[in-house]
PDB file of N, CA and C in Angstrom:
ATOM      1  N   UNK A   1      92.086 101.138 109.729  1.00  0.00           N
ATOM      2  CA  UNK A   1      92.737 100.560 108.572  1.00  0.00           C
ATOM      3  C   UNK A   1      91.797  99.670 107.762  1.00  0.00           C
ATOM      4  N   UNK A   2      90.660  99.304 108.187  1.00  0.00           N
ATOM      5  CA  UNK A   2      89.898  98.433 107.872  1.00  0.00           C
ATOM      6  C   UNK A   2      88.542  98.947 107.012  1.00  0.00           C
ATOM      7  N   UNK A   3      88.693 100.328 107.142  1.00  0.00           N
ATOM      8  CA  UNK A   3      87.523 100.863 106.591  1.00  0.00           C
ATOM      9  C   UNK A   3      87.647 101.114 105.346  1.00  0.00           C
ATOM     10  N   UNK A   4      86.705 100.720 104.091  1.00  0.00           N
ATOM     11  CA  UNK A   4      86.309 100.618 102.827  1.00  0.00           C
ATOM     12  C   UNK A   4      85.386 102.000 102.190  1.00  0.00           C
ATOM     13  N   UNK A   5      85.872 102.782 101.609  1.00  0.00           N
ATOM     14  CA  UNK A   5      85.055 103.839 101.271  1.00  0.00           C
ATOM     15  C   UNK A   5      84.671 103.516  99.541  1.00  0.00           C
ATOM     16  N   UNK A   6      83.325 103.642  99.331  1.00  0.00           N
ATOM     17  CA  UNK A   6      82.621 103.163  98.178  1.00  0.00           C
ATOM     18  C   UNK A   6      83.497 104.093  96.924  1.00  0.00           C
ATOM     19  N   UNK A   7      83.797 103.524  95.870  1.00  0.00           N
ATOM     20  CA  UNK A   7      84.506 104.683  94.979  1.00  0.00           C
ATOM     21  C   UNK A   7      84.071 104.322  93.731  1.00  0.00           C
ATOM     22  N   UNK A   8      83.107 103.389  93.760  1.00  0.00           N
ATOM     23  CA  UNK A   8      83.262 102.610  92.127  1.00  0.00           C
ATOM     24  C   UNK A   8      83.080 101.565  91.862  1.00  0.00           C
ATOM     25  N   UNK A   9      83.967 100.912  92.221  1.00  0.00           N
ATOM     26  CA  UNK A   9      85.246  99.897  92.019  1.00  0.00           C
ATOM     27  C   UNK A   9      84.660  98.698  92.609  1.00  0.00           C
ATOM     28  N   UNK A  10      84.459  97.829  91.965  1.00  0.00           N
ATOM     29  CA  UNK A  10      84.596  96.601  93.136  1.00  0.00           C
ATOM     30  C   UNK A  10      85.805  95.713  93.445  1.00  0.00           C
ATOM     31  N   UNK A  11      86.521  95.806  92.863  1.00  0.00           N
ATOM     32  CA  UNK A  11      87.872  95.552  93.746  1.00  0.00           C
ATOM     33  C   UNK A  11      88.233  95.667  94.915  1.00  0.00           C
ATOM     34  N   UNK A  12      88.311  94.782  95.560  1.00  0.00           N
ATOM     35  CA  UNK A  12      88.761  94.961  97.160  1.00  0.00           C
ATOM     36  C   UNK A  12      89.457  95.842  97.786  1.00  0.00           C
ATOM     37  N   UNK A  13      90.567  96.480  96.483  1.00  0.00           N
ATOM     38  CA  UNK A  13      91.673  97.251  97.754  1.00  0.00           C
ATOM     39  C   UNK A  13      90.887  98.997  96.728  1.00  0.00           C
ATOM     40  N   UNK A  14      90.327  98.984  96.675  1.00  0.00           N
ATOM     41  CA  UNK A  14      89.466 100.417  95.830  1.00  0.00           C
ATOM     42  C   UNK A  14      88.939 100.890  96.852  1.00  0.00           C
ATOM     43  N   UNK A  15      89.318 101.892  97.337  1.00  0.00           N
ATOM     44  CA  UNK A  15      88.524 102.314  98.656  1.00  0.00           C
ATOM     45  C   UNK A  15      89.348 101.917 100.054  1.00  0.00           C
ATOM     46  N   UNK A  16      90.079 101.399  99.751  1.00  0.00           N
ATOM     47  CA  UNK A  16      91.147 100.848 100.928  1.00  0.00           C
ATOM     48  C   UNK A  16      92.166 101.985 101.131  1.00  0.00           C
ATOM     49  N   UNK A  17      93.021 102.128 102.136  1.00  0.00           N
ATOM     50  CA  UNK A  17      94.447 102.895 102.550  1.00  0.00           C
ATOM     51  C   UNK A  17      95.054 101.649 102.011  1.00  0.00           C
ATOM     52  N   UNK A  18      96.227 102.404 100.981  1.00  0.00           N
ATOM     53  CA  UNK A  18      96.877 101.771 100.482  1.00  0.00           C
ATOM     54  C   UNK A  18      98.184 100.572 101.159  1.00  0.00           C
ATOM     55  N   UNK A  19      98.386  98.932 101.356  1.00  0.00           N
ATOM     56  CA  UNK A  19      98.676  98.606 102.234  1.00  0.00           C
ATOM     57  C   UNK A  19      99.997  99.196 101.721  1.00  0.00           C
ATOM     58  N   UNK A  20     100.892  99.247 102.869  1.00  0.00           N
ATOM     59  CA  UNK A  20     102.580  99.820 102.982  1.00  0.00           C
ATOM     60  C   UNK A  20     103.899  98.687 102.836  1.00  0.00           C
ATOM     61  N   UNK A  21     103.924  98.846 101.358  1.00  0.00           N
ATOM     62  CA  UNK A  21     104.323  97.411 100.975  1.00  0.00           C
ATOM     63  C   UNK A  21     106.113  98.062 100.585  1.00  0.00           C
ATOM     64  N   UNK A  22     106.833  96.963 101.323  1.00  0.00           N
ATOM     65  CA  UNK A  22     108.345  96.953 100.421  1.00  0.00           C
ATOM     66  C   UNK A  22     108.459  96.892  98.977  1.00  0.00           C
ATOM     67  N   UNK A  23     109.053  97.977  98.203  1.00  0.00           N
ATOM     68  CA  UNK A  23     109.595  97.969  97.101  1.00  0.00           C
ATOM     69  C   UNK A  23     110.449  97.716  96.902  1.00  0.00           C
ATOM     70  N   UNK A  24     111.050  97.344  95.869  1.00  0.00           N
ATOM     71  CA  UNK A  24     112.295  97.247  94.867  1.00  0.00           C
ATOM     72  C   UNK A  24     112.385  98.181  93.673  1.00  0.00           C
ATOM     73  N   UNK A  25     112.876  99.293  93.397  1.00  0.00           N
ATOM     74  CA  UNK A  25     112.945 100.202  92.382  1.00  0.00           C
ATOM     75  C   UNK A  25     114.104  99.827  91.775  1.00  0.00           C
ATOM     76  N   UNK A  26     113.955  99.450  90.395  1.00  0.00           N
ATOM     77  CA  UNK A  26     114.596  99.374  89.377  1.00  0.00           C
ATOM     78  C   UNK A  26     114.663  98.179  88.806  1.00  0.00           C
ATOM     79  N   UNK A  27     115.065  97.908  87.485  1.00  0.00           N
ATOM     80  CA  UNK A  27     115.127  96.441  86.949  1.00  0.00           C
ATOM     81  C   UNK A  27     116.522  95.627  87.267  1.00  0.00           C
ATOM     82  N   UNK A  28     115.955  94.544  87.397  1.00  0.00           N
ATOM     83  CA  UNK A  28     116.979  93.693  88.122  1.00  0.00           C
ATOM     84  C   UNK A  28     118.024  93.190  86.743  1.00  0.00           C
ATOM     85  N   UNK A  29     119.123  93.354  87.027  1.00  0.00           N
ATOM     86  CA  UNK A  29     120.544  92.841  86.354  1.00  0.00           C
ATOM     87  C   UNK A  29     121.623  93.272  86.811  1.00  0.00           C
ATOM     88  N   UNK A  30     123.111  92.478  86.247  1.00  0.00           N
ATOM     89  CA  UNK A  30     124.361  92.756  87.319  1.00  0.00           C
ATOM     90  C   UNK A  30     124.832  94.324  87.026  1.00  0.00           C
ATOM     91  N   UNK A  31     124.144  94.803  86.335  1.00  0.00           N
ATOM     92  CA  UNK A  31     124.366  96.132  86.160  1.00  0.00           C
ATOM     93  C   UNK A  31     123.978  97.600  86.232  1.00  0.00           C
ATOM     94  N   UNK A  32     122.706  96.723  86.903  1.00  0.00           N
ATOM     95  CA  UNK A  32     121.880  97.907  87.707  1.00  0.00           C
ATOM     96  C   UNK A  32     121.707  97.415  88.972  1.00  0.00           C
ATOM     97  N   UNK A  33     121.424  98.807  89.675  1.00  0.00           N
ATOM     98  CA  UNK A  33     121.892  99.367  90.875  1.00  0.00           C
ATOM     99  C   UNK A  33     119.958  99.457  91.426  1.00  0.00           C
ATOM    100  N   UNK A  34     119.589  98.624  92.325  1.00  0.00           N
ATOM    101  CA  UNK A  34     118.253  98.859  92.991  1.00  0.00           C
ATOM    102  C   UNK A  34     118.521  99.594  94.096  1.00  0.00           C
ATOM    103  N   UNK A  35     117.250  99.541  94.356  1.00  0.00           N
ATOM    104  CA  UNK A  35     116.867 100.717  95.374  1.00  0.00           C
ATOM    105  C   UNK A  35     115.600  99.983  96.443  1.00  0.00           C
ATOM    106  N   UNK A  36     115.736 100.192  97.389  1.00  0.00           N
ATOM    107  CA  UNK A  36     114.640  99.083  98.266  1.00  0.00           C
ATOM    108  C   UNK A  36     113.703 100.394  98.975  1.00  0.00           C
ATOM    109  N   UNK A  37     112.629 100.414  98.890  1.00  0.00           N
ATOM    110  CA  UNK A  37     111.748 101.997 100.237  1.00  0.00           C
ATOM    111  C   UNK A  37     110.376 100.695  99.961  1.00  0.00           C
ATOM    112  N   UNK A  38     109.626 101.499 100.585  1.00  0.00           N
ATOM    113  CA  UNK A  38     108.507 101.284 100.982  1.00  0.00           C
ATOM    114  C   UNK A  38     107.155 102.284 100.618  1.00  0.00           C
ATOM    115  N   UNK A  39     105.623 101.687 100.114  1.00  0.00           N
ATOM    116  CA  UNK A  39     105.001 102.403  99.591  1.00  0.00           C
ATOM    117  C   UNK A  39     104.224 103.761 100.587  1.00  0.00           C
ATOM    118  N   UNK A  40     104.561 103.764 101.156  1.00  0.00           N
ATOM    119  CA  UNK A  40     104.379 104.840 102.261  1.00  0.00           C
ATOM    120  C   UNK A  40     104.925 106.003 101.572  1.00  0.00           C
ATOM    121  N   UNK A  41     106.536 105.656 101.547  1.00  0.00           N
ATOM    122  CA  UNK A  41     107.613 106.569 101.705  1.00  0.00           C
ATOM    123  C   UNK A  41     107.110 107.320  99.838  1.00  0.00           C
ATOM    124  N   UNK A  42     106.494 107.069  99.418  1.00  0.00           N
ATOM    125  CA  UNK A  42     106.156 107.515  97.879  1.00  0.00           C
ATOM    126  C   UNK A  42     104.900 108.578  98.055  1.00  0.00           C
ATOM    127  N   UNK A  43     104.016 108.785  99.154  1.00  0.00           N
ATOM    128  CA  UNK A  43     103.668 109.738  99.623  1.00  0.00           C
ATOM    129  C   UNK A  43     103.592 111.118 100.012  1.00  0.00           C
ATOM    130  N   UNK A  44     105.201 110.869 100.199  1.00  0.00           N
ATOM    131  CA  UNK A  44     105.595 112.166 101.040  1.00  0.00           C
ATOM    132  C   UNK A  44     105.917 112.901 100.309  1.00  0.00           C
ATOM    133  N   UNK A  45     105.439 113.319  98.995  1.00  0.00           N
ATOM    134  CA  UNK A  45     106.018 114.103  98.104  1.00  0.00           C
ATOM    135  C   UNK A  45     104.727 115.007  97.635  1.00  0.00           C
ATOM    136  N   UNK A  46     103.502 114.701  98.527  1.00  0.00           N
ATOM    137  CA  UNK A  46     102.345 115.256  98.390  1.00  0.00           C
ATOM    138  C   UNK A  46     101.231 115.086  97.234  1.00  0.00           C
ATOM    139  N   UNK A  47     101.368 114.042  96.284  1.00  0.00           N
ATOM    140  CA  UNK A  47     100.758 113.961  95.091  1.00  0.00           C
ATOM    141  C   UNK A  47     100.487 112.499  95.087  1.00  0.00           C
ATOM    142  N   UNK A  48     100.202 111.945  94.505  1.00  0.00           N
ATOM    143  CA  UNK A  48      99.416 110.912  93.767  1.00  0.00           C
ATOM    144  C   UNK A  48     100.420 109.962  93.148  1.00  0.00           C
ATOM    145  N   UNK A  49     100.052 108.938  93.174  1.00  0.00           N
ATOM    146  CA  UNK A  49     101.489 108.118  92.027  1.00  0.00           C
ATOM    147  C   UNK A  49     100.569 106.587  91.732  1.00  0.00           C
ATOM    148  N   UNK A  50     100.809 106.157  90.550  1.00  0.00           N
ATOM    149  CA  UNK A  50     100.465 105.125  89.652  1.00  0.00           C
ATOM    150  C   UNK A  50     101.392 104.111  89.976  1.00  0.00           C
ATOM    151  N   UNK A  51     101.459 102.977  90.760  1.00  0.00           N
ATOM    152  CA  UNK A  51     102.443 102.277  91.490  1.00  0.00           C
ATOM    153  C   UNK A  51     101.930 101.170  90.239  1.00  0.00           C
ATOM    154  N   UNK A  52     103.225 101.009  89.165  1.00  0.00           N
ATOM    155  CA  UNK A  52     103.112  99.911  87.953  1.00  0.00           C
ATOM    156  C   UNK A  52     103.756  98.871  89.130  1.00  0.00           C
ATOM    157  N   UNK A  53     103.612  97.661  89.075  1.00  0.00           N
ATOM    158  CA  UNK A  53     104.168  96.429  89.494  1.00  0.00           C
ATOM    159  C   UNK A  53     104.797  95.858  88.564  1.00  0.00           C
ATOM    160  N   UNK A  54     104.597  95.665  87.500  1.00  0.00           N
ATOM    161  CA  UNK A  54     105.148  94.216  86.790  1.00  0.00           C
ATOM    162  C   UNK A  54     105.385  95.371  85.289  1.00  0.00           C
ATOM    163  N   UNK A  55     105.990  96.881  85.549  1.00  0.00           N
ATOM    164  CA  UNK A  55     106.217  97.292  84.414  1.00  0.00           C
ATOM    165  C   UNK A  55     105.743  96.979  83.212  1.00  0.00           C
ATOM    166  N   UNK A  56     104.109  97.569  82.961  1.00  0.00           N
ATOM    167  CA  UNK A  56     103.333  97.285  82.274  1.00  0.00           C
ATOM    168  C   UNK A  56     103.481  98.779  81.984  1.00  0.00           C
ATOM    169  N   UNK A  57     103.943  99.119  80.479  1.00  0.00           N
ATOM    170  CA  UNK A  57     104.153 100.004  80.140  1.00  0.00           C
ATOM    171  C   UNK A  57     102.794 100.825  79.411  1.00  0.00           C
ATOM    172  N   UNK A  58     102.090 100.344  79.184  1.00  0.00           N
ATOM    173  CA  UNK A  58     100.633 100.849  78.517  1.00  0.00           C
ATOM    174  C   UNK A  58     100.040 101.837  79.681  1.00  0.00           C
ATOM    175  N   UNK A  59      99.898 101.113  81.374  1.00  0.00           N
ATOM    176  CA  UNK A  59      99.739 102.096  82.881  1.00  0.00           C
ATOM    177  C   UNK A  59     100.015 103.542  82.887  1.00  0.00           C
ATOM    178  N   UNK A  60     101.260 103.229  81.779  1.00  0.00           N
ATOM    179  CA  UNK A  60     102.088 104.700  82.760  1.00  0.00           C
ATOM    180  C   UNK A  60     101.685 105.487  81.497  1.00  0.00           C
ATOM    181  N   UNK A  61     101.927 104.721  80.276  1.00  0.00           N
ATOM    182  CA  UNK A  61     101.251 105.629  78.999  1.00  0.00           C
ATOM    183  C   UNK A  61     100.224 106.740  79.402  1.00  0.00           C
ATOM    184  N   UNK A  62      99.012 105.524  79.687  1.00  0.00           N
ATOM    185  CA  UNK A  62      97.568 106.282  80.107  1.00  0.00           C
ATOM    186  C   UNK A  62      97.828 107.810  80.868  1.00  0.00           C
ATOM    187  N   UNK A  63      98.441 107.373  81.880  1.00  0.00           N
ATOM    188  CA  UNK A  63      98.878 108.680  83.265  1.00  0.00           C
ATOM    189  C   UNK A  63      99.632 109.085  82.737  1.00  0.00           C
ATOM    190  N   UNK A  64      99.899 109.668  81.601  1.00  0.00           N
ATOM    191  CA  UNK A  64     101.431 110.355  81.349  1.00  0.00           C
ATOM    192  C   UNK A  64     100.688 112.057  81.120  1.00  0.00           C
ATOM    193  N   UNK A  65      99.656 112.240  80.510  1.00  0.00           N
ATOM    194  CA  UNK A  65      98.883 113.470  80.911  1.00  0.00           C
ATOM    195  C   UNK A  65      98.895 114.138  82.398  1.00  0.00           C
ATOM    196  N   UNK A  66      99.114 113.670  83.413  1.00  0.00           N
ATOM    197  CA  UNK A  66      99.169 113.884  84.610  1.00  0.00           C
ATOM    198  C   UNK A  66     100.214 114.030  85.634  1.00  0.00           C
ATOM    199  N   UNK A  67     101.081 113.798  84.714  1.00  0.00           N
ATOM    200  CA  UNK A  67     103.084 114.367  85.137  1.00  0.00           C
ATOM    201  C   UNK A  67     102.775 115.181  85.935  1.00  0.00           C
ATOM    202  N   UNK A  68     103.098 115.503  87.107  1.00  0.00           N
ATOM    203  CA  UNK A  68     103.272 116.468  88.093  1.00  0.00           C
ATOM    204  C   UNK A  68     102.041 116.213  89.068  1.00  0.00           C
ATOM    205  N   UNK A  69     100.961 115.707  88.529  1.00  0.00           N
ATOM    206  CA  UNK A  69      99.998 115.571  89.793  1.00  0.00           C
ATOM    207  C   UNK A  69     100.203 113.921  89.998  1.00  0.00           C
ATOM    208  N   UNK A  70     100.901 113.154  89.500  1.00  0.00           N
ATOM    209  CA  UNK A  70     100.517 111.447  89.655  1.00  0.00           C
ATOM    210  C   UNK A  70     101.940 111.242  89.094  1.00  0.00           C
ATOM    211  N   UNK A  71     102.784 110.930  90.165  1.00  0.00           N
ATOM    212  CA  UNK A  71     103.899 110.262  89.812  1.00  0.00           C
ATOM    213  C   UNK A  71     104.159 108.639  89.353  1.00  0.00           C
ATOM    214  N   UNK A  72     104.667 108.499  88.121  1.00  0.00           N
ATOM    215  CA  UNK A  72     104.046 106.586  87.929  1.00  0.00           C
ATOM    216  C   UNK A  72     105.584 105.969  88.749  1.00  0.00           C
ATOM    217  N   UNK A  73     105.380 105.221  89.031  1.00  0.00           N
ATOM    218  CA  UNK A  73     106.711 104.414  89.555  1.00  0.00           C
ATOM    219  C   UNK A  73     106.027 103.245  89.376  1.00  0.00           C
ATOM    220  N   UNK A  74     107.184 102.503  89.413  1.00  0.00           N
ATOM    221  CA  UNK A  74     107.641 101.141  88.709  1.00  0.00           C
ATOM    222  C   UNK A  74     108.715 100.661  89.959  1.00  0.00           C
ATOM    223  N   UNK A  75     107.763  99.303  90.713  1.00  0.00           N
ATOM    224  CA  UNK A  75     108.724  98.798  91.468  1.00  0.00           C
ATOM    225  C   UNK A  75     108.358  97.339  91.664  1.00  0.00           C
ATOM    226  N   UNK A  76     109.100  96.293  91.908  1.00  0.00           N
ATOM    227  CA  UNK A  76     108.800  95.235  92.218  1.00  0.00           C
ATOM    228  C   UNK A  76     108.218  94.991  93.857  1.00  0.00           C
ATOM    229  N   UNK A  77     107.544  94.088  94.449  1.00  0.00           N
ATOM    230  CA  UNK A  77     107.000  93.883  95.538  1.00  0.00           C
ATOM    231  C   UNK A  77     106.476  92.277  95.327  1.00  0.00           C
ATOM    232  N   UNK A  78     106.265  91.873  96.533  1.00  0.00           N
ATOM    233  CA  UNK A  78     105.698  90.551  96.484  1.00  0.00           C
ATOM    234  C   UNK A  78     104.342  90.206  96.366  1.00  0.00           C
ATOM    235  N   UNK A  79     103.228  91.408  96.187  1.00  0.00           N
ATOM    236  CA  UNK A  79     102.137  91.050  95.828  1.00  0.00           C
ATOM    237  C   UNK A  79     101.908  90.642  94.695  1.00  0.00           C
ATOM    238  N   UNK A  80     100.679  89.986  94.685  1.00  0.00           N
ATOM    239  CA  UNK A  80     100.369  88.927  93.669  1.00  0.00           C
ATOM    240  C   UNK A  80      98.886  89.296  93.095  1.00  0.00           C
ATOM    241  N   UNK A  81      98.387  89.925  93.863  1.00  0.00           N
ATOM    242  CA  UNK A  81      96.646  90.026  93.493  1.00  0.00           C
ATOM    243  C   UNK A  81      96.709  91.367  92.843  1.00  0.00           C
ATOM    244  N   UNK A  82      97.530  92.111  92.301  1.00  0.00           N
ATOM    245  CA  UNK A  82      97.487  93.746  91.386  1.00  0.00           C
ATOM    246  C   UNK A  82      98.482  93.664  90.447  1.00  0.00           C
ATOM    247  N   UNK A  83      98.539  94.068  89.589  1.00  0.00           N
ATOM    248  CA  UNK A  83      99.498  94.542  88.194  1.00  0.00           C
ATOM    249  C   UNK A  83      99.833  96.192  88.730  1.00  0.00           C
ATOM    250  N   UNK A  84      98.998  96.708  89.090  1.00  0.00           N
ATOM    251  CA  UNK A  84      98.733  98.294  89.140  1.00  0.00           C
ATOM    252  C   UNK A  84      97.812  98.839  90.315  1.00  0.00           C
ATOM    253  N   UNK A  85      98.366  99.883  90.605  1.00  0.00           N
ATOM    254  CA  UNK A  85      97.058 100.632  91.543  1.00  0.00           C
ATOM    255  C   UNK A  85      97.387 102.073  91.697  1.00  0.00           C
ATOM    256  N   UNK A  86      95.916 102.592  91.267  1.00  0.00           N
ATOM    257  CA  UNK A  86      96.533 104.750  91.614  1.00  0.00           C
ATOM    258  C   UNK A  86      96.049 105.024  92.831  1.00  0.00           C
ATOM    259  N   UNK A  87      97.230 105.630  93.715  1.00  0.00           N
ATOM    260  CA  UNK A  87      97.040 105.762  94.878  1.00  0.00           C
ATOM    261  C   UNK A  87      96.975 107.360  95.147  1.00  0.00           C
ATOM    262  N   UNK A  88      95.510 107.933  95.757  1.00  0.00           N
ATOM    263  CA  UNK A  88      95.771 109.076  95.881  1.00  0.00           C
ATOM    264  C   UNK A  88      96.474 109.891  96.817  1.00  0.00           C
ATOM    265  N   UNK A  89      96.709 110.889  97.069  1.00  0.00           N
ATOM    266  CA  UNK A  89      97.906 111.563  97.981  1.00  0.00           C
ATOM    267  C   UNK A  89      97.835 111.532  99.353  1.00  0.00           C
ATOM    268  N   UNK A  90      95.847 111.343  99.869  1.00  0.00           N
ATOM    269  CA  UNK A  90      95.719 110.414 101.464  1.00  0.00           C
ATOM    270  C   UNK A  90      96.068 108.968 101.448  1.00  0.00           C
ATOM    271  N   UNK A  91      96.964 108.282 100.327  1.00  0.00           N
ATOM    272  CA  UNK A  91      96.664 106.752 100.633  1.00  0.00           C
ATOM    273  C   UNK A  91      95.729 106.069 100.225  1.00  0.00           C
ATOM    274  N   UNK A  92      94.672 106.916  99.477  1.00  0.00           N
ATOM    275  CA  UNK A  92      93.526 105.847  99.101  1.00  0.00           C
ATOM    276  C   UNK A  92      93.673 105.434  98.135  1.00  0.00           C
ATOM    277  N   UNK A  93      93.546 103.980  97.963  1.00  0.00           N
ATOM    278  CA  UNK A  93      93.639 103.300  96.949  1.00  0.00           C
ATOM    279  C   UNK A  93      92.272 103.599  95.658  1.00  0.00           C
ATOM    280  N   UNK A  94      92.692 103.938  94.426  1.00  0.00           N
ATOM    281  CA  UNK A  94      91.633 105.081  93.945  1.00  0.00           C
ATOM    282  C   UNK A  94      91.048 104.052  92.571  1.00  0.00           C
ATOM    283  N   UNK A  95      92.212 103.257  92.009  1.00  0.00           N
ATOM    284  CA  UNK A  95      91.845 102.109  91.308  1.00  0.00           C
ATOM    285  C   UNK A  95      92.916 101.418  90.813  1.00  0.00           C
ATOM    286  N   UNK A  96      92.927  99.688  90.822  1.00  0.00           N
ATOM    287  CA  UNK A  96      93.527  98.545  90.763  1.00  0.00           C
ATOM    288  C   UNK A  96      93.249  98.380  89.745  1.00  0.00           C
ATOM    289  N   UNK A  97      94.510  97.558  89.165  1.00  0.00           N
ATOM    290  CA  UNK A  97      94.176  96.532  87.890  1.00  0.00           C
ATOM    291  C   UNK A  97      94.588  94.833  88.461  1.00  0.00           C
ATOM    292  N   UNK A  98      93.781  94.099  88.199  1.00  0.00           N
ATOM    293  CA  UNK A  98      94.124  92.694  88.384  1.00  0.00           C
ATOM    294  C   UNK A  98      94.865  92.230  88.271  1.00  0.00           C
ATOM    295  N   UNK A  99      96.010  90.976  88.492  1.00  0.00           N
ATOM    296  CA  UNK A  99      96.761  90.550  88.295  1.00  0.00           C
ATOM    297  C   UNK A  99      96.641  89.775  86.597  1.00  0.00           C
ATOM    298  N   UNK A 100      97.082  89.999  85.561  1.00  0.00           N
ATOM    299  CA  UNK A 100      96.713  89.448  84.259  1.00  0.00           C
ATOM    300  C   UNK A 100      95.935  90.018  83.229  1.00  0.00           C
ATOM    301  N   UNK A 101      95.007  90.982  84.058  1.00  0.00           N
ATOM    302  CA  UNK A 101      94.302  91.583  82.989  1.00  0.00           C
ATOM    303  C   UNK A 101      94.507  92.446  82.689  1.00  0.00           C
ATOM    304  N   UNK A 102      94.043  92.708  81.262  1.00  0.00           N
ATOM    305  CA  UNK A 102      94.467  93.584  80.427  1.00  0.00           C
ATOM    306  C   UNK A 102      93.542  94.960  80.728  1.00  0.00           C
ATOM    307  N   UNK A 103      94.439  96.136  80.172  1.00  0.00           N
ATOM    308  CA  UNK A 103      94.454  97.291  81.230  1.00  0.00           C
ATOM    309  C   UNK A 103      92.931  97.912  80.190  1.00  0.00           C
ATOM    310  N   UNK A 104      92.155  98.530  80.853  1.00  0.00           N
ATOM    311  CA  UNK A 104      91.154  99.184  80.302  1.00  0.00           C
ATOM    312  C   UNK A 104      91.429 100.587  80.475  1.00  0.00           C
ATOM    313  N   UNK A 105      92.152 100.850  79.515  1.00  0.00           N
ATOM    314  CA  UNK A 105      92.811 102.529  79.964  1.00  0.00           C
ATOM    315  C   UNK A 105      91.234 103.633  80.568  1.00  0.00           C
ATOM    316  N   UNK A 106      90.711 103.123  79.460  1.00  0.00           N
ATOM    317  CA  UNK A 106      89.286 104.186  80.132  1.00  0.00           C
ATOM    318  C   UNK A 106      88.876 104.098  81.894  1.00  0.00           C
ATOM    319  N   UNK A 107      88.771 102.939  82.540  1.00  0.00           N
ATOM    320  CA  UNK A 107      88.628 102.848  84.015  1.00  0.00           C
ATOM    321  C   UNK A 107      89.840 104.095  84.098  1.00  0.00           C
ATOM    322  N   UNK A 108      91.012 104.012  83.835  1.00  0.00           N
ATOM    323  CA  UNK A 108      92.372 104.079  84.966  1.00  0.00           C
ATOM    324  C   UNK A 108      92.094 106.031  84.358  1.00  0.00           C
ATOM    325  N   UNK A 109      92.108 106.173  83.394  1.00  0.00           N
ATOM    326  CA  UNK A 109      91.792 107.915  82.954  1.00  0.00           C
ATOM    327  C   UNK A 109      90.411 108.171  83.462  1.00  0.00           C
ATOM    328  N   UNK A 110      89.124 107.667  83.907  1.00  0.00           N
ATOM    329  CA  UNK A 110      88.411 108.284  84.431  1.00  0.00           C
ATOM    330  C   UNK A 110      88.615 108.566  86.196  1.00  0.00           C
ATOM    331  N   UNK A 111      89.317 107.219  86.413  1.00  0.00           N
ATOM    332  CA  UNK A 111      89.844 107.957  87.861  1.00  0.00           C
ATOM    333  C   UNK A 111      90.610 108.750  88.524  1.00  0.00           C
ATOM    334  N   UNK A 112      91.922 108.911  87.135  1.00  0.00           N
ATOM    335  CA  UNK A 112      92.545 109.602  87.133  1.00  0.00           C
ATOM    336  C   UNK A 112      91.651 111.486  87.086  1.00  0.00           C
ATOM    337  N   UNK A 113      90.635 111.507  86.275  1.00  0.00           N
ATOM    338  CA  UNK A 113      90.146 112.549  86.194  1.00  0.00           C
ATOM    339  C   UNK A 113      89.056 112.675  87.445  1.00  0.00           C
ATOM    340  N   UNK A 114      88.973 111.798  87.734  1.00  0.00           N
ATOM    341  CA  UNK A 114      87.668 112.175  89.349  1.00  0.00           C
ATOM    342  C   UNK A 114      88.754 112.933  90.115  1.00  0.00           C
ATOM    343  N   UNK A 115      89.952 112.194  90.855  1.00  0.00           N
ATOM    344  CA  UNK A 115      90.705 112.143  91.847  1.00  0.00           C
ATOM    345  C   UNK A 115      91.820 113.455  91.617  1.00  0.00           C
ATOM    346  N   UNK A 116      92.140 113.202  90.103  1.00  0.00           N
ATOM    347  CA  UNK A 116      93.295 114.309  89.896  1.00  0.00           C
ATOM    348  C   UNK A 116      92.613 115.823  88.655  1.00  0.00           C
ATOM    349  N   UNK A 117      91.479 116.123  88.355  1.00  0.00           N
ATOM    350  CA  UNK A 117      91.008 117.097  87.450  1.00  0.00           C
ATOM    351  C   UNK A 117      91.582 116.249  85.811  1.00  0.00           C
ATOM    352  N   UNK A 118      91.019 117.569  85.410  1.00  0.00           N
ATOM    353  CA  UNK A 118      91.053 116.819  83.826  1.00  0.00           C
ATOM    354  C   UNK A 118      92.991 117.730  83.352  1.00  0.00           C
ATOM    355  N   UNK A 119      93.513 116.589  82.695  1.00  0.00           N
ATOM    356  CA  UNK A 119      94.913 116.816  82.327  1.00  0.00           C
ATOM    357  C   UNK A 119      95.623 118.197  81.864  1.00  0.00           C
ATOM    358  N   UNK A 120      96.735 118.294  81.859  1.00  0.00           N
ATOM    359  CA  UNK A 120      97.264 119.743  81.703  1.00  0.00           C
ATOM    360  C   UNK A 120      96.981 119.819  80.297  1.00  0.00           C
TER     361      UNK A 120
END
């Protein structure tokens, strides 16, 4: 679990197995209905997914070329050190965005194109 594979990135969790964090799916109000899983369980569907945290809608923009190979989801969790991270379909964490900073779509589409080919 501890092992770091070079990808790029200097971000800490870039090259990491993605940790297996509790979600919250959906936006919170008395009128919506959440959903609680875990980032594991977003795996099992064999593909890739763009895990937005703090529904930063520009993330999912970028990856929207990639519908069917990179599922984006949008969930709350208690981490604090990511806005974003594309996780590829072994778990590897493929690239992070910081907590605050502003998204450099070019990083998040070139990894998207290493990890997932170039868009439909």
């Amino acid at each position: 679990m501890d092992v770091r594979y070079d990808l790029g990135d200097d971000h800490r969790l870039v090259g990491t197995l993605c940790p297996d964090m509790k979600l919250t799916l959906g936006r919170p109000g008395p009128d919506v209905v959440t959903a609680v899983t875990r980032s594991a369980d977003l795996l099992r569907e064999g593909c890739g997914f763009l895990h937005d945290l703090v529904d930063r809608a520009e993330a999912g923009d970028a990856a929207a070329a990639w519908t069917g190979r990179v599922n984006t989801v949008t969930a709350r969790t208690d981490r604090v050190d990511v806005d974003a991270l594309l996780i590829r379909p072994d778990g590897l964490v493929a690239w992070a965005l910081p907590t605050g900073r502003d998204l450099d779509a070019t990083t998040l589409v070139r990894a998207l194109n290493t990890w997932f080919g170039q868009p439909a």
